[in-house]
Protein backbone atom coordinates (compact mmCIF):
# COMPACT_ATOMS: atom_id res chain seq x y z
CA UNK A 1 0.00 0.00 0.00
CA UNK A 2 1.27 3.23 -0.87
CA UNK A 3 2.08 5.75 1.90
CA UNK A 4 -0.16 8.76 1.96
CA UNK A 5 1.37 12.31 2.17
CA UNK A 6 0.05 14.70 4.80
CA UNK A 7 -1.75 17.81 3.50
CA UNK A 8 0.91 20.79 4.59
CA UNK A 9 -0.95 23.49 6.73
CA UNK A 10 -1.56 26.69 4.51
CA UNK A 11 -2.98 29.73 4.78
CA UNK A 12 -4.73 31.23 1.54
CA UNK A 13 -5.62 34.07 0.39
CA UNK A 14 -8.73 34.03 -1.87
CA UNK A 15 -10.32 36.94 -4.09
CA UNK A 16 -13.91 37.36 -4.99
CA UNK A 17 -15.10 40.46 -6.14
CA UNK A 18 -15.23 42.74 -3.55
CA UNK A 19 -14.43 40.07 -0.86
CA UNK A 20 -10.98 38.56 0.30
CA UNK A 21 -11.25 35.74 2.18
CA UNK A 22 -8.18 34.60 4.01
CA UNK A 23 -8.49 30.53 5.04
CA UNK A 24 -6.94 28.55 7.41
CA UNK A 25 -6.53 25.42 6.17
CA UNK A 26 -4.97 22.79 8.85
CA UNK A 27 -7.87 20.56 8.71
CA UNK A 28 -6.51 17.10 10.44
CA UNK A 29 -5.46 19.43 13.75
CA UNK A 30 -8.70 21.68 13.50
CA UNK A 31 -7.10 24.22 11.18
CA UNK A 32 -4.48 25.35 14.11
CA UNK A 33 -1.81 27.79 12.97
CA UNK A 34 1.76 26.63 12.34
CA UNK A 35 4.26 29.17 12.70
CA UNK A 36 4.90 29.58 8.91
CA UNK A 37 1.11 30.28 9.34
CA UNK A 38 1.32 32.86 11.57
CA UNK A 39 4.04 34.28 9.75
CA UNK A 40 1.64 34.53 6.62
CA UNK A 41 -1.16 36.65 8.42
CA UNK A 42 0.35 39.90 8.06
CA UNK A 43 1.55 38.93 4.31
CA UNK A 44 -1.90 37.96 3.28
CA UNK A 45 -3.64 40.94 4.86
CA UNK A 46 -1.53 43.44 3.26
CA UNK A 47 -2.36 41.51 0.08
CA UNK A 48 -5.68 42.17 0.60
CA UNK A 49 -5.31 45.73 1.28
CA UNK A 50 -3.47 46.62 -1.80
CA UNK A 51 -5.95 45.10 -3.49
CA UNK A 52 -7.65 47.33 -5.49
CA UNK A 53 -11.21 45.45 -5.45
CA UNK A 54 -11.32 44.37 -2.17
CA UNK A 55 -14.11 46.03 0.21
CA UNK A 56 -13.89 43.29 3.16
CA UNK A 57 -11.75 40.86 4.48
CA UNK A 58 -13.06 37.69 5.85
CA UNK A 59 -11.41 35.01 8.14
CA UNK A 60 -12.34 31.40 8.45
CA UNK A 61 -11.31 27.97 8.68
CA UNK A 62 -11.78 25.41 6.36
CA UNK A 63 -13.82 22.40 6.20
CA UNK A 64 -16.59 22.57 9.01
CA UNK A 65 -14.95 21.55 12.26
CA UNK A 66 -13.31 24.51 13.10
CA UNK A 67 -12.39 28.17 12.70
CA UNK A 68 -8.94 27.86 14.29
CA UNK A 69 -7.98 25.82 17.41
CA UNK A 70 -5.31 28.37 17.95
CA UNK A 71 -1.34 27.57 18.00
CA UNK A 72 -0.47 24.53 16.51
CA UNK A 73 0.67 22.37 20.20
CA UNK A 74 2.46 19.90 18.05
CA UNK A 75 5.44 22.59 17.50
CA UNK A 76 5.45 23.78 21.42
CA UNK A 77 8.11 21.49 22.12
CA UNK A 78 10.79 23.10 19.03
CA UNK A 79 9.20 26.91 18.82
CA UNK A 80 7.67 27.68 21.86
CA UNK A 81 10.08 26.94 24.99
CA UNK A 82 13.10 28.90 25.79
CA UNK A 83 14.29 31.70 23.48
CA UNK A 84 12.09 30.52 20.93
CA UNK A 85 8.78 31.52 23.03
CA UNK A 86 10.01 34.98 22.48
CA UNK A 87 9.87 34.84 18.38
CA UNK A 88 7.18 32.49 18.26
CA UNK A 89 5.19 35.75 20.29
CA UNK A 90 6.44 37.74 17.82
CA UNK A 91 4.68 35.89 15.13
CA UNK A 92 1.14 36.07 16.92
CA UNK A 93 1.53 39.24 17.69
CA UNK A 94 2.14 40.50 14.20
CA UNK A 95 -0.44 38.61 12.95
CA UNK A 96 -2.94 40.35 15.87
CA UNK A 97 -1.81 43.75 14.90
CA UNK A 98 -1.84 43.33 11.35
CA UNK A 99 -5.40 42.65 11.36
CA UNK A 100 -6.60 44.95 13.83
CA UNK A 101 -4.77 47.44 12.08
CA UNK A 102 -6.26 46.92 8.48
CA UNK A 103 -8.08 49.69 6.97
CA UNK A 104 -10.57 47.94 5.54
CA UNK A 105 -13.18 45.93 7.56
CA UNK A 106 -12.69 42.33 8.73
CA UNK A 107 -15.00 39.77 9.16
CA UNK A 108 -14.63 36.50 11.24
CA UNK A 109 -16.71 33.69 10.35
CA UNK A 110 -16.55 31.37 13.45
CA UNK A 111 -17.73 27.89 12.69
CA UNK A 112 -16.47 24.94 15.26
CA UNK A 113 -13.45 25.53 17.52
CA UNK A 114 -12.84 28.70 18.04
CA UNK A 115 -9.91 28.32 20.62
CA UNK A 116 -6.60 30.27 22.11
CA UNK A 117 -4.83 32.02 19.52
CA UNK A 118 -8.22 31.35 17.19
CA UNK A 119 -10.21 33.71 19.24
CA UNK A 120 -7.38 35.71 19.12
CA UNK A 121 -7.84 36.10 15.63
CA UNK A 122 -11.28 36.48 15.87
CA UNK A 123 -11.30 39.34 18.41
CA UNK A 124 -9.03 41.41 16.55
CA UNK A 125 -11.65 41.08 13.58
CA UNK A 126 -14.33 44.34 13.16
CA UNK A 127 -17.22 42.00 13.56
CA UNK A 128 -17.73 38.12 14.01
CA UNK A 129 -20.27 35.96 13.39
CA UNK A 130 -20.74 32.37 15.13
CA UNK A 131 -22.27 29.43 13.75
CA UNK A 132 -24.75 28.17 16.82
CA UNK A 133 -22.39 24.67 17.41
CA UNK A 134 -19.30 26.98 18.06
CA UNK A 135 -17.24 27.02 21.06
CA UNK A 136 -14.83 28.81 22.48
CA UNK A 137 -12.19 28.75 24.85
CA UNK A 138 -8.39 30.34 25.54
CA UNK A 139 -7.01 27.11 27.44
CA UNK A 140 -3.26 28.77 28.04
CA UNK A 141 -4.26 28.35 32.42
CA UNK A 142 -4.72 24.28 31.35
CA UNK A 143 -1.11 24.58 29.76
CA UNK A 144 1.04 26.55 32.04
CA UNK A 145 1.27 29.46 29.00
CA UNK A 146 1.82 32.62 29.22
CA UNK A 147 -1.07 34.46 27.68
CA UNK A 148 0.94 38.19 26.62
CA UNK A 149 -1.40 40.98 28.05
CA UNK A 150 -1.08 42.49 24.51
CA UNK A 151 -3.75 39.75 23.69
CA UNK A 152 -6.02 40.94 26.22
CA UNK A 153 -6.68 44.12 24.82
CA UNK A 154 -8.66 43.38 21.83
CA UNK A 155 -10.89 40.76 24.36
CA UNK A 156 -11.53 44.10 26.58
CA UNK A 157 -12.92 45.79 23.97
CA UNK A 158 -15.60 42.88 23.41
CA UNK A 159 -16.21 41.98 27.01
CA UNK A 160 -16.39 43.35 30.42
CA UNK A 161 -13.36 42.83 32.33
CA UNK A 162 -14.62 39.69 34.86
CA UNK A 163 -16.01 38.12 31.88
CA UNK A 164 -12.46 38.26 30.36
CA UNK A 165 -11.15 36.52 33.70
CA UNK A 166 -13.47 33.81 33.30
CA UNK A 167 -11.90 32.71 30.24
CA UNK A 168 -8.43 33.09 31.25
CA UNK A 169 -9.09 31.98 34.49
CA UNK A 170 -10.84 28.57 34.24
CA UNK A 171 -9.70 27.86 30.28
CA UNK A 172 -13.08 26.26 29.90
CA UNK A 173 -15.35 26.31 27.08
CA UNK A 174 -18.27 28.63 25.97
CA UNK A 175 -20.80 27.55 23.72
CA UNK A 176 -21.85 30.37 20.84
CA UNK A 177 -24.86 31.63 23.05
CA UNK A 178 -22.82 31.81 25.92
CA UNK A 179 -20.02 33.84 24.06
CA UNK A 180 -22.89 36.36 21.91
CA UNK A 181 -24.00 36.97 26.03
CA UNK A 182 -20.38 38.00 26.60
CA UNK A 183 -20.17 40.40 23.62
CA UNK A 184 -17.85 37.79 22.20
CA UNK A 185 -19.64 37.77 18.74
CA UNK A 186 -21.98 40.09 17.17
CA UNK A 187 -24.47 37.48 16.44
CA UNK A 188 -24.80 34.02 16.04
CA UNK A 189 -26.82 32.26 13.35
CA UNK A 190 -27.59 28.82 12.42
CA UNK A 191 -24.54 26.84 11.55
CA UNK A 192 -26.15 25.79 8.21
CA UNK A 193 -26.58 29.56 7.40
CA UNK A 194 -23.30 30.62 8.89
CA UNK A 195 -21.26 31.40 5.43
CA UNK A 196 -24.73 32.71 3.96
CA UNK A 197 -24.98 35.25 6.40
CA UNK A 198 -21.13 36.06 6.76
CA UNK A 199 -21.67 36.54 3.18
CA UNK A 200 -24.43 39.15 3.22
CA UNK A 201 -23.30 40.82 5.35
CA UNK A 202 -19.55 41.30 4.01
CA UNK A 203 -21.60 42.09 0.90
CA UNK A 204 -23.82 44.84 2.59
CA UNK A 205 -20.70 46.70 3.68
CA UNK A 206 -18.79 46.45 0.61
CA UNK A 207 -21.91 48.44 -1.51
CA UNK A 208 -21.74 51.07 1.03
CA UNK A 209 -19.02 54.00 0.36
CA UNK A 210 -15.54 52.99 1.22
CA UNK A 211 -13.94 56.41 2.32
CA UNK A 212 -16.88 56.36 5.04
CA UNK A 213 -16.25 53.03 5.92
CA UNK A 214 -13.14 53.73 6.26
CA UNK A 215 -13.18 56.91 8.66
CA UNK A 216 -16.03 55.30 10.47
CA UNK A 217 -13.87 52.21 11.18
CA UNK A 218 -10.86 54.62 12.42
CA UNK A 219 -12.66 56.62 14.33
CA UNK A 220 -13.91 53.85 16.52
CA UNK A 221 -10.69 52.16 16.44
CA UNK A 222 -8.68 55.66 17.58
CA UNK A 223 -11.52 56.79 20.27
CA UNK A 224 -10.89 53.22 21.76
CA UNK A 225 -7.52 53.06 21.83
CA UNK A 226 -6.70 56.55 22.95
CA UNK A 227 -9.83 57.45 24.40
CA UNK A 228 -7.67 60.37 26.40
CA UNK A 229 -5.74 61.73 23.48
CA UNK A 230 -6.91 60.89 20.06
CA UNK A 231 -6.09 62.17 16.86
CA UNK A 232 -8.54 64.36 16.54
CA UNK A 233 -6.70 65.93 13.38
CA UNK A 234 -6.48 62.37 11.29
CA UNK A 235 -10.02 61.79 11.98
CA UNK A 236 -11.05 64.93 10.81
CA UNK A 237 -9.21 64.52 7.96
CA UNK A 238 -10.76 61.33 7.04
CA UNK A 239 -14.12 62.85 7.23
CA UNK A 240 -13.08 66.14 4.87
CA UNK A 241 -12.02 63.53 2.64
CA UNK A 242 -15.32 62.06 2.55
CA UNK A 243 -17.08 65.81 1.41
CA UNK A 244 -14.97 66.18 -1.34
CA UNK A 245 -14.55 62.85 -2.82
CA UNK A 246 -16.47 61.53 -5.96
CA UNK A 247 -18.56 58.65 -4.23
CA UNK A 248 -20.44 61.67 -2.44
CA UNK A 249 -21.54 63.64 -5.45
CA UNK A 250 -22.46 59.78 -6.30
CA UNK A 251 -24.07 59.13 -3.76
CA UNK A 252 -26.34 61.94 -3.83
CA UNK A 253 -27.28 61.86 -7.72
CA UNK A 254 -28.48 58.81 -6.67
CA UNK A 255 -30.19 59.94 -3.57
CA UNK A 256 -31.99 62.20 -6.26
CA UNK A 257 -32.14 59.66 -9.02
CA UNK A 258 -33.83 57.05 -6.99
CA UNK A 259 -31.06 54.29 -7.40
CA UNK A 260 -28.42 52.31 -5.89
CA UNK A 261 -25.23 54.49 -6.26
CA UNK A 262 -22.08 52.99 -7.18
CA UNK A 263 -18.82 54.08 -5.33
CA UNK A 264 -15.84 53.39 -6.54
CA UNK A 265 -13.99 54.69 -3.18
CA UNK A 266 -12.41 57.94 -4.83
């Protein structure tokens, strides 16, 4: 019998239309992330970016089992112990920051596992939507790991500080109703209907006008993150580039016209 070759763990970057979809595709191990995995993240997002026709960027795992379990444990023992826990940080946190720090919107569709450095991923996401059989979990206190308080920040802005400790704390598992109580998730939906509705929705805000979307998203983002000294001068610059772009005069001859406008986020 012949020997069969294991599937190497990727992480893809697929186009269509106004969507980018960036898949994590580890299936046998619940689409973990290896570190060359990690080390993709910030590659594929800034793909995405420079991508002329892309309006949203959604994350999700492939097959139906899981959006990400998190790290890949099977690599602990090599990349994560000694001086190597230091790069292998490194990794996840560039792959955090790059997506929280994307320009355009970010979707995570959360179907299955959603687990340690998986929710990770999904927190630092604009929005996330859970299919009702997901669960999730950060299980570093069942490990003995280090969770970096960098991490923690992006779970703060979802949930209120003891519900953060719970997960940390215990390491246990949520089910999706449990996490949309949280603020985990912005909604969960049937799992059936899960890519569907992730779908629609990336769809509903890629029609809209990007430049708004845009200053919209980075106004939240900076009034967040520096709620005691934001800059007030980018983010009024991002809305005076709204009045005097292209998509505005579109959008109100079509206001007038009676149609759908089409912006072409100029």
């Amino acid at each position: 019998m012949a020997a069969t070759t294991a599937k190497v763990p990727t992480l893809e970057l697929v186009i269509e239309g106004s969507l980018a979809w960036i898949v994590a595709d580890n299936q046998e191990r619940m689409n973990a992330l290896t570190a060359a995995m990690w080390e993709a993240v910030p590659q594929l997002v800034a793909k995405a970016e420079a991508h002329a026709g892309v309006r949203v960027v959604v994350l999700r795992g492939a097959g139906e089992r899981a959006f990400s379990a998190g790290a890949d444990i099977t690599e602990f023992e090599s990349a994560r112990t000694g001086e190597n826990a230091k790069a292998y940080d490194r990794l996840n946190h560039d792959a955090f920051t790059a997506i929280s720090a994307a320009h355009k919107p970010t979707i995570a569709m959360i179907h299955g596992f959603c687990l340690g450095g998986g929710l990770g991923l999904a927190a630092a996401c604009d929005l996330r939507l859970a299919g009702d059989t997901a669960q999730f979990a950060i299980p570093a206190a069942k490990l003995g790991l280090g969770y970096n308080p960098r991490w923690v920040r992006p779970l703060l802005a979802l949930a209120a500080p003891a519900r953060v400790k719970e997960l940390l704390l215990t390491g246990r598992r949520f089910s999706a109703s449990e996490a949309e109580r949280m603020g985990l998730v912005n909604r969960v939906v049937a799992a059936d209907r899960l890519e569907a509705e992730t779908r629609a929705l990336a769809l509903e805000i890629a029609a809209n006008a990007p430049l708004t979307v845009r200053a919209a998203k980075q106004a939240v983002d900076e009034l967040w993150r520096h709620p005691e000294h934001p800059d007030t001068r980018a983010l009024d610059a991002a809305v005076e580039a709204c009045f005097h772009s292209e998509d505005y005069a579109e959008g109100r001859r079509a206001f007038l016209d009676k149609r759908k406008p089409r912006f072409e986020g100029r």
